[in-house]
C-alpha atoms as a PDB file:
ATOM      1  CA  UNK A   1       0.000   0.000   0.000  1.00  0.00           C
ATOM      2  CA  UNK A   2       1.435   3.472  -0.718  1.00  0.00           C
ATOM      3  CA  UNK A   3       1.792   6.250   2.340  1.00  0.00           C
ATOM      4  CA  UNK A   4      -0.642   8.815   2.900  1.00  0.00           C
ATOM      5  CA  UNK A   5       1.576  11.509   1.696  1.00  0.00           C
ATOM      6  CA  UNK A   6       2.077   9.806  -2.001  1.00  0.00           C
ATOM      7  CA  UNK A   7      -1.568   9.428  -2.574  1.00  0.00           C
ATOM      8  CA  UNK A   8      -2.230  12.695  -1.754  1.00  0.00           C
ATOM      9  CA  UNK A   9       0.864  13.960  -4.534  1.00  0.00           C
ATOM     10  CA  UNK A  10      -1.072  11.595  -6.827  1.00  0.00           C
ATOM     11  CA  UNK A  11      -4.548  13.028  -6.218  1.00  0.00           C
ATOM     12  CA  UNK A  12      -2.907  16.444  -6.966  1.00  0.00           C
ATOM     13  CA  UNK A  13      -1.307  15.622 -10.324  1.00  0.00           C
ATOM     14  CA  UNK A  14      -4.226  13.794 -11.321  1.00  0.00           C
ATOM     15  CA  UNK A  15      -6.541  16.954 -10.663  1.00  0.00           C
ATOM     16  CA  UNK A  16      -4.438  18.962 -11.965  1.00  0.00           C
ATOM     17  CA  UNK A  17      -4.179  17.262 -15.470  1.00  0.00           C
ATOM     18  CA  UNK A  18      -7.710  17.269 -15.775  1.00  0.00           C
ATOM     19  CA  UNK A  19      -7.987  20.868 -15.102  1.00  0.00           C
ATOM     20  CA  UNK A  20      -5.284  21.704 -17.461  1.00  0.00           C
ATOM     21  CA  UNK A  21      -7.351  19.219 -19.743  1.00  0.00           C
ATOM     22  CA  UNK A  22     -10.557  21.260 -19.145  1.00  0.00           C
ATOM     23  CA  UNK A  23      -8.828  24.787 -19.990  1.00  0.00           C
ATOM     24  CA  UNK A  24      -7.550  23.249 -23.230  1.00  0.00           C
ATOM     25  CA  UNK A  25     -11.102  22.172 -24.380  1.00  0.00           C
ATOM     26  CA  UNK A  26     -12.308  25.273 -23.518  1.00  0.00           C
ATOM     27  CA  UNK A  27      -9.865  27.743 -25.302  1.00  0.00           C
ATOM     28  CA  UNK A  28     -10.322  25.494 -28.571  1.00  0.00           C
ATOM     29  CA  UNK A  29     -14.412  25.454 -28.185  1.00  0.00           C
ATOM     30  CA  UNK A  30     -14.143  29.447 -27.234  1.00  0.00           C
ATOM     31  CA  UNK A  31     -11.638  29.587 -30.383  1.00  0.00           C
ATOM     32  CA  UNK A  32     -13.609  28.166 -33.179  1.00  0.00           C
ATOM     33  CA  UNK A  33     -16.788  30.263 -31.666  1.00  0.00           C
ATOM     34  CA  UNK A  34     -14.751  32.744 -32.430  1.00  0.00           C
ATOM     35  CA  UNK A  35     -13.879  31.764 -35.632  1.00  0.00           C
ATOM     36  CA  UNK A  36     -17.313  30.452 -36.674  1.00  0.00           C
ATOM     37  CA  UNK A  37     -18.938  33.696 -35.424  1.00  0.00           C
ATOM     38  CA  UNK A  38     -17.049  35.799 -37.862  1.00  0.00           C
ATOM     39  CA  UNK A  39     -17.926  33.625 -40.906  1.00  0.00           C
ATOM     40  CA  UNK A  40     -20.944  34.612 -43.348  1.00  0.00           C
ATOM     41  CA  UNK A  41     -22.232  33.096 -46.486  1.00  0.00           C
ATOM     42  CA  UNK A  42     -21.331  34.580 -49.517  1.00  0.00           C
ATOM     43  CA  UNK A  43     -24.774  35.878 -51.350  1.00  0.00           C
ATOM     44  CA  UNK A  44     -26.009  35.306 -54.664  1.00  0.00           C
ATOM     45  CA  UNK A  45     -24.697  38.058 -56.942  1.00  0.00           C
ATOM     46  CA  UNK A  46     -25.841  37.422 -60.216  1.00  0.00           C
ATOM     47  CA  UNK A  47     -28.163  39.599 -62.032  1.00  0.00           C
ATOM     48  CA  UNK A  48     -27.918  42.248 -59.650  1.00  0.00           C
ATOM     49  CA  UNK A  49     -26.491  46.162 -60.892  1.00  0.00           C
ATOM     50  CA  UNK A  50     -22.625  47.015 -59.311  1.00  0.00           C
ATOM     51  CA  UNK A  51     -23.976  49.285 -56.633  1.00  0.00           C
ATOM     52  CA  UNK A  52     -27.050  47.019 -55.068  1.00  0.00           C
ATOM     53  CA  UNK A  53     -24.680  43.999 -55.179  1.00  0.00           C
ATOM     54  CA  UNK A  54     -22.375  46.366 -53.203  1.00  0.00           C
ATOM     55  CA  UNK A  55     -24.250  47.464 -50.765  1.00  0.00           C
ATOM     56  CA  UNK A  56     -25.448  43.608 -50.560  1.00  0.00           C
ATOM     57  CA  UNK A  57     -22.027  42.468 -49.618  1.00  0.00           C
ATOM     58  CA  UNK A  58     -21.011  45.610 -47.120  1.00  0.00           C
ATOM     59  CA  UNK A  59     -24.170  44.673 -45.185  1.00  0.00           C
ATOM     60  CA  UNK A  60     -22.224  41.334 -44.752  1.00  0.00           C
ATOM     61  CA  UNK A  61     -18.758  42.698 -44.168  1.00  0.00           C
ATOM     62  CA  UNK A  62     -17.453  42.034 -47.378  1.00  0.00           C
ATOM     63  CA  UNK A  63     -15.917  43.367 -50.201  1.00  0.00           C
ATOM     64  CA  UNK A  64     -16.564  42.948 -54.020  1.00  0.00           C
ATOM     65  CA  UNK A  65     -14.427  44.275 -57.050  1.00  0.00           C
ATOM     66  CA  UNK A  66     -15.402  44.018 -60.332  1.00  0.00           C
ATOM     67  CA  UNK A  67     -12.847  42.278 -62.265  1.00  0.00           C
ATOM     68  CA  UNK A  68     -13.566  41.239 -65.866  1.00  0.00           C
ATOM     69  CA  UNK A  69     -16.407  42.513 -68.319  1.00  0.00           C
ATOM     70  CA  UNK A  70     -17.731  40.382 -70.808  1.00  0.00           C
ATOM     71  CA  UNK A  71     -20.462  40.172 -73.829  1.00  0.00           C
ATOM     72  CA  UNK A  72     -23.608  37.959 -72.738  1.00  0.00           C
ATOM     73  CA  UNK A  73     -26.604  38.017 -74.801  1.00  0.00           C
ATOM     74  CA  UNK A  74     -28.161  36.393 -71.933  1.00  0.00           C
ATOM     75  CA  UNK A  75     -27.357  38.802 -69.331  1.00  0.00           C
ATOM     76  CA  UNK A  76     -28.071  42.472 -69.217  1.00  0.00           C
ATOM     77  CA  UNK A  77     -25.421  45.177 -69.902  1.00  0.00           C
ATOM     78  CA  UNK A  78     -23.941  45.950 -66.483  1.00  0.00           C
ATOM     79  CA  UNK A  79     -25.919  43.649 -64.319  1.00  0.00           C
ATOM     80  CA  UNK A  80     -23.181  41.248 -62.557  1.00  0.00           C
ATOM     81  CA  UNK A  81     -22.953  37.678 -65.029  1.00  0.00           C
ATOM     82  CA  UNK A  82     -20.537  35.820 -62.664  1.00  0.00           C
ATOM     83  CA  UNK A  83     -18.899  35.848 -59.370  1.00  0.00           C
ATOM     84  CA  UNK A  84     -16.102  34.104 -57.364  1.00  0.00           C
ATOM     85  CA  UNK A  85     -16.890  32.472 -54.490  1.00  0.00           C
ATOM     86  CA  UNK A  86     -19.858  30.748 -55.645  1.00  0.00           C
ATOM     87  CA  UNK A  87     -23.131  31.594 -53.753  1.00  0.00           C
ATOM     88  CA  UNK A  88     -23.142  29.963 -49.889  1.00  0.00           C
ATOM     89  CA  UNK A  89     -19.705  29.461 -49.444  1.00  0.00           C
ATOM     90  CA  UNK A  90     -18.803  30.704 -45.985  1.00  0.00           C
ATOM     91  CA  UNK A  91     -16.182  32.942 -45.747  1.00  0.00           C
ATOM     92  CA  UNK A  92     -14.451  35.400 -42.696  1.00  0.00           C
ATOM     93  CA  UNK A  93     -15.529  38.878 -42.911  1.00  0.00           C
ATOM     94  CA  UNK A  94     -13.543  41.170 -44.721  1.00  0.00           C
ATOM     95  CA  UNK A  95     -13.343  38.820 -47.920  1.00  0.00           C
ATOM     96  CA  UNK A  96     -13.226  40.084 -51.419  1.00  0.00           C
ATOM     97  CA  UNK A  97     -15.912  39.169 -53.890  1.00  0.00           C
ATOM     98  CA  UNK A  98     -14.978  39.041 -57.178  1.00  0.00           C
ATOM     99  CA  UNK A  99     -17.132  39.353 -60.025  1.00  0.00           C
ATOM    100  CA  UNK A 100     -17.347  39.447 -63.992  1.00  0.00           C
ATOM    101  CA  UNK A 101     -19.802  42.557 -65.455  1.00  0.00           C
ATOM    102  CA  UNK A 102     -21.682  42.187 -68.622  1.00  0.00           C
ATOM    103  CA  UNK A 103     -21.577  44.310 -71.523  1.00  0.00           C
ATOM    104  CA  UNK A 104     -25.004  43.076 -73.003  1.00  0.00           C
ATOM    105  CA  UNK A 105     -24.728  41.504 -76.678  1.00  0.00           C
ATOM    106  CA  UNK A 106     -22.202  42.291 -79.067  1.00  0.00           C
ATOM    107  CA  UNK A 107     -22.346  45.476 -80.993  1.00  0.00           C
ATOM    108  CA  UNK A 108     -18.925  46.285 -82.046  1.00  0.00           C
ATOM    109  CA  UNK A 109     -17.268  44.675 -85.205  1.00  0.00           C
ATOM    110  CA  UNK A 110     -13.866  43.553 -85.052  1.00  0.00           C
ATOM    111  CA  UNK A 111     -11.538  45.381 -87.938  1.00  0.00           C
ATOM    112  CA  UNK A 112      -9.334  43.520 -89.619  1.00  0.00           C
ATOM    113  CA  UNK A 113      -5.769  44.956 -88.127  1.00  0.00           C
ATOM    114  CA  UNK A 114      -3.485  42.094 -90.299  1.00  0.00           C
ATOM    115  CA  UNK A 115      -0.821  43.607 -92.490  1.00  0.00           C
ATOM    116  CA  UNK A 116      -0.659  47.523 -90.477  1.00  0.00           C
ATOM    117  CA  UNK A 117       1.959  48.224 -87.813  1.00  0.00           C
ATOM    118  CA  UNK A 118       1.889  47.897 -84.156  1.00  0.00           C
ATOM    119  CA  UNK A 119       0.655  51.497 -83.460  1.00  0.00           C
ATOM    120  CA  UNK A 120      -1.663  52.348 -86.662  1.00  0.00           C
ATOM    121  CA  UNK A 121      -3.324  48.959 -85.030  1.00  0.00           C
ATOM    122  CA  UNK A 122      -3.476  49.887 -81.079  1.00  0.00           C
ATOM    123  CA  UNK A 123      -5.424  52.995 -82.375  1.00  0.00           C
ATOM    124  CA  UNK A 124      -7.703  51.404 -84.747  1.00  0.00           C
ATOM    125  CA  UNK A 125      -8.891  48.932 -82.322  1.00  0.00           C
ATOM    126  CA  UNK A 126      -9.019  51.528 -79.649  1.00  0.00           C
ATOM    127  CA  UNK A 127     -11.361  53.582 -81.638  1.00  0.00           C
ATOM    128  CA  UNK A 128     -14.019  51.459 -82.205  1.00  0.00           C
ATOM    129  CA  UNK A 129     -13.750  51.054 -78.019  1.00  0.00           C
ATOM    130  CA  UNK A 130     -12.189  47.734 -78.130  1.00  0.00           C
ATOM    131  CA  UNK A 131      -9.214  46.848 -76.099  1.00  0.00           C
ATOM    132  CA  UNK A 132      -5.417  44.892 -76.920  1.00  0.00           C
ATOM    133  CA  UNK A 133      -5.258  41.747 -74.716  1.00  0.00           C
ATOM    134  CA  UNK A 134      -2.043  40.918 -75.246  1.00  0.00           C
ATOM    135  CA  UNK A 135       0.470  41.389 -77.786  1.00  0.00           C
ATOM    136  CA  UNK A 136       3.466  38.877 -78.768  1.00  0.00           C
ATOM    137  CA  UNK A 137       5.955  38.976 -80.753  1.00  0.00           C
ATOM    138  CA  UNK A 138       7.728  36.743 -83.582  1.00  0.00           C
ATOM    139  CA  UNK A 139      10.036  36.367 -86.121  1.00  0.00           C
ATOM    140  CA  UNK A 140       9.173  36.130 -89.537  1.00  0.00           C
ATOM    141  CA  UNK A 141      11.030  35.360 -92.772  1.00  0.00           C
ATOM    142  CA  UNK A 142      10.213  37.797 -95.915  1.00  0.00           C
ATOM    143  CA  UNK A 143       7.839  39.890 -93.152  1.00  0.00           C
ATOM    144  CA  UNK A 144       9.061  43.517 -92.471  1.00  0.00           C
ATOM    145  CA  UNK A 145       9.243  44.144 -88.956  1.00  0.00           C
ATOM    146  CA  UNK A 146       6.431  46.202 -86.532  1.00  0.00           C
ATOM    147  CA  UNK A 147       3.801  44.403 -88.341  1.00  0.00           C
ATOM    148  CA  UNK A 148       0.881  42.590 -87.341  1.00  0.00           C
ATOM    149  CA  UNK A 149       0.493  38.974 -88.487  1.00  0.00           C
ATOM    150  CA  UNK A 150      -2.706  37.758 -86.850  1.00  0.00           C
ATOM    151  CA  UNK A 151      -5.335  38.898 -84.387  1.00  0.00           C
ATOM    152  CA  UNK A 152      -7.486  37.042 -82.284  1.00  0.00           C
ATOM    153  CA  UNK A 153     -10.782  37.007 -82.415  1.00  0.00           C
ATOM    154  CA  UNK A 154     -10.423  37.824 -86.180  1.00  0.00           C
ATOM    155  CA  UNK A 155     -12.130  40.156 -87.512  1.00  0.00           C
ATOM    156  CA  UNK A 156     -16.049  40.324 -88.570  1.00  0.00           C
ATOM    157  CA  UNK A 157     -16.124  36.907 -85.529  1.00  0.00           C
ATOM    158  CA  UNK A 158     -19.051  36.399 -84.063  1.00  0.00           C
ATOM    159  CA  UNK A 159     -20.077  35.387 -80.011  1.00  0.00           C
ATOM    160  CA  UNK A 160     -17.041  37.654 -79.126  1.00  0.00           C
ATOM    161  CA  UNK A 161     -15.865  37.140 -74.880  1.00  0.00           C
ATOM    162  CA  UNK A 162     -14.660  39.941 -74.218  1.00  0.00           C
ATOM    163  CA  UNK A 163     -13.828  43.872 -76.137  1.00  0.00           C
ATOM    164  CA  UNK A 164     -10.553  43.018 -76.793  1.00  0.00           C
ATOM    165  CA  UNK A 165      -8.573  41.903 -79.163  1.00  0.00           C
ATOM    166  CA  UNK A 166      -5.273  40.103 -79.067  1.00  0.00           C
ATOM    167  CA  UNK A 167      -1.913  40.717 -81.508  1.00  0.00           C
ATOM    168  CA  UNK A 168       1.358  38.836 -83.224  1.00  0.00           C
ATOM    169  CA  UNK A 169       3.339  41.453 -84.227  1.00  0.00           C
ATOM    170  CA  UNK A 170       6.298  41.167 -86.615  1.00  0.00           C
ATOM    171  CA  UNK A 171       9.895  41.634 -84.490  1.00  0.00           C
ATOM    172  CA  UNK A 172      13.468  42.301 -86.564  1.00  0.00           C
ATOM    173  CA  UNK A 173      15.500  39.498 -86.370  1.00  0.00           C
ATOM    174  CA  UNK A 174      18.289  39.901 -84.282  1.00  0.00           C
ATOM    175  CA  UNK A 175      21.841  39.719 -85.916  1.00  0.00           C
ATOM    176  CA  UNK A 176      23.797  36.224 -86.260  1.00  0.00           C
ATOM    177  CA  UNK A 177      26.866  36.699 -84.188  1.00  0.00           C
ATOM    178  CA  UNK A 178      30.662  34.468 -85.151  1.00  0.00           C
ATOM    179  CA  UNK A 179      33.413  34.242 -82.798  1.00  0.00           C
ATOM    180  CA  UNK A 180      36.255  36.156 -84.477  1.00  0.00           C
ATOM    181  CA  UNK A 181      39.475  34.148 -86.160  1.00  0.00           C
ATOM    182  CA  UNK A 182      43.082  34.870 -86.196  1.00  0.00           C
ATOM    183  CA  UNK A 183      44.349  36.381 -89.619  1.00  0.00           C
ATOM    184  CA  UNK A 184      47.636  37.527 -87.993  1.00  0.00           C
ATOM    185  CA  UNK A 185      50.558  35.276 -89.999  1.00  0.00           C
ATOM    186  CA  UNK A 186      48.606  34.972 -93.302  1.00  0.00           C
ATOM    187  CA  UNK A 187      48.740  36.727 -97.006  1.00  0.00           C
ATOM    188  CA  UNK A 188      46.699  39.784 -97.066  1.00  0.00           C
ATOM    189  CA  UNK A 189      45.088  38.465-100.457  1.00  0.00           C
ATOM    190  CA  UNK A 190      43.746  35.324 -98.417  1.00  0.00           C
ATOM    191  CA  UNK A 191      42.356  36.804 -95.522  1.00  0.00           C
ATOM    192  CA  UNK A 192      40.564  39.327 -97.501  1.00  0.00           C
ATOM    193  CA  UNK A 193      38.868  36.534 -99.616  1.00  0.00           C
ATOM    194  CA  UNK A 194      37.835  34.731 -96.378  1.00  0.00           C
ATOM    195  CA  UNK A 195      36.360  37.989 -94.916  1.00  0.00           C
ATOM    196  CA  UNK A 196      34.335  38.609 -98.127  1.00  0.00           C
ATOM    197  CA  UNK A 197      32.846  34.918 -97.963  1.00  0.00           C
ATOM    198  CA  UNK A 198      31.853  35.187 -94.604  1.00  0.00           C
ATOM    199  CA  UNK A 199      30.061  38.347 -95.094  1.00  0.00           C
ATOM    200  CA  UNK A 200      32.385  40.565 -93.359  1.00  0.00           C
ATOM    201  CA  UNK A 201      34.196  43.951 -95.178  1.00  0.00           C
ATOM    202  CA  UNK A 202      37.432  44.878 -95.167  1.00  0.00           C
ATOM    203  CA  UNK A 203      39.170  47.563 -93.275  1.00  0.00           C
ATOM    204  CA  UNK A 204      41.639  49.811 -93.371  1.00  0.00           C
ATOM    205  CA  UNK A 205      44.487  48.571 -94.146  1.00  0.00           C
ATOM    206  CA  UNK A 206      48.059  49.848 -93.163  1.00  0.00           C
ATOM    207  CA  UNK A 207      51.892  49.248 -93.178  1.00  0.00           C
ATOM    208  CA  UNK A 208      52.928  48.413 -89.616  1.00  0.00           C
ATOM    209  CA  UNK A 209      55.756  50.417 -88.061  1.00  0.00           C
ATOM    210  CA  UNK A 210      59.299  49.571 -88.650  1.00  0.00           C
ATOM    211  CA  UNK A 211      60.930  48.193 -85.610  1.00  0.00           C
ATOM    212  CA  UNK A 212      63.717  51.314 -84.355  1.00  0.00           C
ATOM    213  CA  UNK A 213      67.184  50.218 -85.037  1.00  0.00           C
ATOM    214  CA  UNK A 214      69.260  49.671 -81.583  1.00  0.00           C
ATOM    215  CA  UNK A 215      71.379  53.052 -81.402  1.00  0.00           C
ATOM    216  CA  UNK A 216      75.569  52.763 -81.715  1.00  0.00           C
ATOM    217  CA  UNK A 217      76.778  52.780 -78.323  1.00  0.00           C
ATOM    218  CA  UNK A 218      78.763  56.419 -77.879  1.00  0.00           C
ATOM    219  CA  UNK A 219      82.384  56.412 -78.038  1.00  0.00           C
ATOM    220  CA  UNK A 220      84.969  57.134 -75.620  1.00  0.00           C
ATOM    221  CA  UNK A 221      86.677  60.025 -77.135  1.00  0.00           C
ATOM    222  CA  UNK A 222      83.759  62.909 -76.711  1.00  0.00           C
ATOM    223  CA  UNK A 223      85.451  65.661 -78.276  1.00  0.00           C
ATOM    224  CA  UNK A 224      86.191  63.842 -81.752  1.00  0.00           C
ATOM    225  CA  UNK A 225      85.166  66.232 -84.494  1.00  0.00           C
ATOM    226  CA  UNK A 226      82.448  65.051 -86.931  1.00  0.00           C
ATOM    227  CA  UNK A 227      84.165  64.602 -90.036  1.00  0.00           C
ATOM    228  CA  UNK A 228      82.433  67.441 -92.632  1.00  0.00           C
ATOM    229  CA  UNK A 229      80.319  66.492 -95.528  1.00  0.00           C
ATOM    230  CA  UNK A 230      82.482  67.031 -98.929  1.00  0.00           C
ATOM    231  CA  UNK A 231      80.885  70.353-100.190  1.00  0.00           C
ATOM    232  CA  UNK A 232      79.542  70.724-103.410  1.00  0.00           C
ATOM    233  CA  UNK A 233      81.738  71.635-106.470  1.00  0.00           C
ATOM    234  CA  UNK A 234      81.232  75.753-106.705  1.00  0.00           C
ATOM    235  CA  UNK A 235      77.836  76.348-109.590  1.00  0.00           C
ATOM    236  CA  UNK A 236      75.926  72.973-108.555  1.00  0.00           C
ATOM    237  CA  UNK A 237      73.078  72.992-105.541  1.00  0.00           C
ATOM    238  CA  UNK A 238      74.203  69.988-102.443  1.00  0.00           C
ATOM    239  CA  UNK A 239      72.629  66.933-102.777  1.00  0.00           C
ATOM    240  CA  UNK A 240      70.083  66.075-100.390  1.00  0.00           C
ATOM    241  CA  UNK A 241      69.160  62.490 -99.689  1.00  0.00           C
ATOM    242  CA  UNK A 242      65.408  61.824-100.205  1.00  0.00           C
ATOM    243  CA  UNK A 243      63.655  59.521 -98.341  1.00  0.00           C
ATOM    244  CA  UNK A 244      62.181  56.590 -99.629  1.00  0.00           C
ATOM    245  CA  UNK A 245      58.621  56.192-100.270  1.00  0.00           C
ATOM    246  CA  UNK A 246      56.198  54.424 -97.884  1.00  0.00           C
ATOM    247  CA  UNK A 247      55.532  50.910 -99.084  1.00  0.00           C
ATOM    248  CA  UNK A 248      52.452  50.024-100.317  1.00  0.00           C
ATOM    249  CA  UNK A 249      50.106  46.888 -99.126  1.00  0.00           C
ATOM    250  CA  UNK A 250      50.183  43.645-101.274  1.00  0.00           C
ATOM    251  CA  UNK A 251      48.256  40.873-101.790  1.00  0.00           C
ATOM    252  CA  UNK A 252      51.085  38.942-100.380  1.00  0.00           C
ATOM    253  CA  UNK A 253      52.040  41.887 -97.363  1.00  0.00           C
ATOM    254  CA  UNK A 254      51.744  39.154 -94.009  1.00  0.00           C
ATOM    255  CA  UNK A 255      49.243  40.319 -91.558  1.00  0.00           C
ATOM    256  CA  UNK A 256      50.862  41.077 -88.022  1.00  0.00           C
ATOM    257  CA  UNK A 257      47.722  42.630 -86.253  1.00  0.00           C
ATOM    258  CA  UNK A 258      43.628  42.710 -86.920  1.00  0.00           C
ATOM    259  CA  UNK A 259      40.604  44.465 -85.282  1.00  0.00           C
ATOM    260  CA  UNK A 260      38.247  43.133 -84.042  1.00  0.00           C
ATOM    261  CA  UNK A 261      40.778  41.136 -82.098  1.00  0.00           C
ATOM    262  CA  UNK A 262      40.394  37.356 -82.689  1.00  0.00           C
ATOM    263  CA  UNK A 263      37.879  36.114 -80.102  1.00  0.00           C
ATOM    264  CA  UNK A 264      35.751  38.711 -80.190  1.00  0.00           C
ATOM    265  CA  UNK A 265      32.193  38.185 -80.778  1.00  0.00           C
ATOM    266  CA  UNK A 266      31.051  40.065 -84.038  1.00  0.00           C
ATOM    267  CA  UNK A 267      28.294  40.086 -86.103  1.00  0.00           C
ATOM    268  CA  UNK A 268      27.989  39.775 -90.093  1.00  0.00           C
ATOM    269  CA  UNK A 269      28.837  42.864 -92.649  1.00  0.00           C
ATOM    270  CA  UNK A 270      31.624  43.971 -89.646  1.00  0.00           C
ATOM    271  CA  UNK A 271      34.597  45.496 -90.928  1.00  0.00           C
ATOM    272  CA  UNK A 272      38.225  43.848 -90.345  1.00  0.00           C
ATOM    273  CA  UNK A 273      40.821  46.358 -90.202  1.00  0.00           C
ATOM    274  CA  UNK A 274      44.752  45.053 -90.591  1.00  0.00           C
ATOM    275  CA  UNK A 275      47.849  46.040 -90.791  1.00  0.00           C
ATOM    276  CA  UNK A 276      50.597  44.265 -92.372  1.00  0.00           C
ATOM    277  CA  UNK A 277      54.219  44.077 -92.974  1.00  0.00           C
END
């Protein structure tokens, strides 16, 4: 049998589990009162104007926005056609509504905007009160760019969704890019033909510099006269020494630097300048 004083420390913890037991229960019932209490149905909003389905949800605590307007021959122009949540589904206070308006049946055409560019097409379909979706774009062989290629709905359709009108528009293809070779070491004539059937252009092309001749070392006797040029015989003008002309690039002048560098990234019709020896 256990002492007096051990059944009474096991009474204790016994009532005091099943209090703490009791407070749990309680704060979870209390908590989903709570919860529950602030949770309404969501009313039927279809067929109703904007404002009375307003003032239907803010007697409920909620909040509706009008989202999306569509054509219905079915449902009046500007009574709401559709809503999300559906009718009865509880939700907390404070909850958006959100619903789709109707514009009544269709009444506008849809022009045909194939063939113009982007912007003659944005205003044409913006005059007749119509709206651009979305617009992508694409590349198209034999197409000029900033052009529109399709539409959808097309035009003259019929059971049109929505006033607007999506676009594929026309984009300029963007530029093949090479990698850039080496040319230094090769005939001038060579390079120029391999340039020309890659699509590139030549450059300019120069005579690289003359490497400077290393300079006689000075010698030790400073004061040594210069020896004097032989003057000219008396009646004749002295002969000057001309210099040389500048030579001229060959077919066969060797390449000893190019830009574009090789490596470079470049794209086609670039021109290649060189210079060559």
């Amino acid at each position: 049998m256990f002492p007096a004083d051990m059944k009474s420390a096991f009474r204790f913890a016994m009532l005091a589990l099943v209090l703490v037991i009791v407070a749990m229960v309680s704060a979870l019932t209390a908590m989903r009162l709570a919860i529950h209490g602030q949770e309404v149905a969501v009313p039927p909003l279809v067929g109703l104007g904007p404002a009375e389905a307003e003032r239907t949800v803010s007697a409920l605590g909620l909040q509706m926005s009008i989202e999306r307007q569509y054509y219905s021959p079915q449902i009046p122009e500007g009574k709401i056609m559709s809503q999300l949540p559906l009718p009865g589904t509880p939700v907390r206070r404070g909850w958006e509504v959100r619903v789709a308006q109707s514009l009544g049946p269709t009444r506008v055409a849809i022009p045909d905007v194939t063939g113009e560019s982007e912007h003659a097409a944005e205003l044409n379909i913006r005059r007749r009160g119509l709206d651009v979706a979305s617009m992508a774009d694409v590349e198209a062989e034999g197409v000029p760019a900033d052009q529109v290629l399709a539409q959808s709905p097309t035009s003259n359709a019929v059971q049109v969704a929505a006033p607007k009108i999506s676009l594929l528009v026309t984009s300029a293809a963007e530029p093949q890019t090479f990698v850039m070779p080496s040319f230094v070491g090769q005939p001038l004539g060579s390079a120029s033909r391999t340039l020309q059937d890659a699509g590139f252009r030549l450059g300019n092309v120069g005579i690289a510099a003359a490497p400077t001749a290393p300079t006689a070392p000075a010698t030790e006797d400073t004061n040594a006269a210069v020896a004097p040029m032989p003057a000219a015989p008396p009646g004749q003008q002295p002969v000057v020494a001309q210099p040389a002309p500048p030579a001229q690039p060959s077919p066969s002048s060797i390449i000893v630097t190019q830009a574009p560098a090789a490596g470079q990234r470049v794209t086609a019709g670039t021109a290649v300048s060189f210079e060559v020896r």
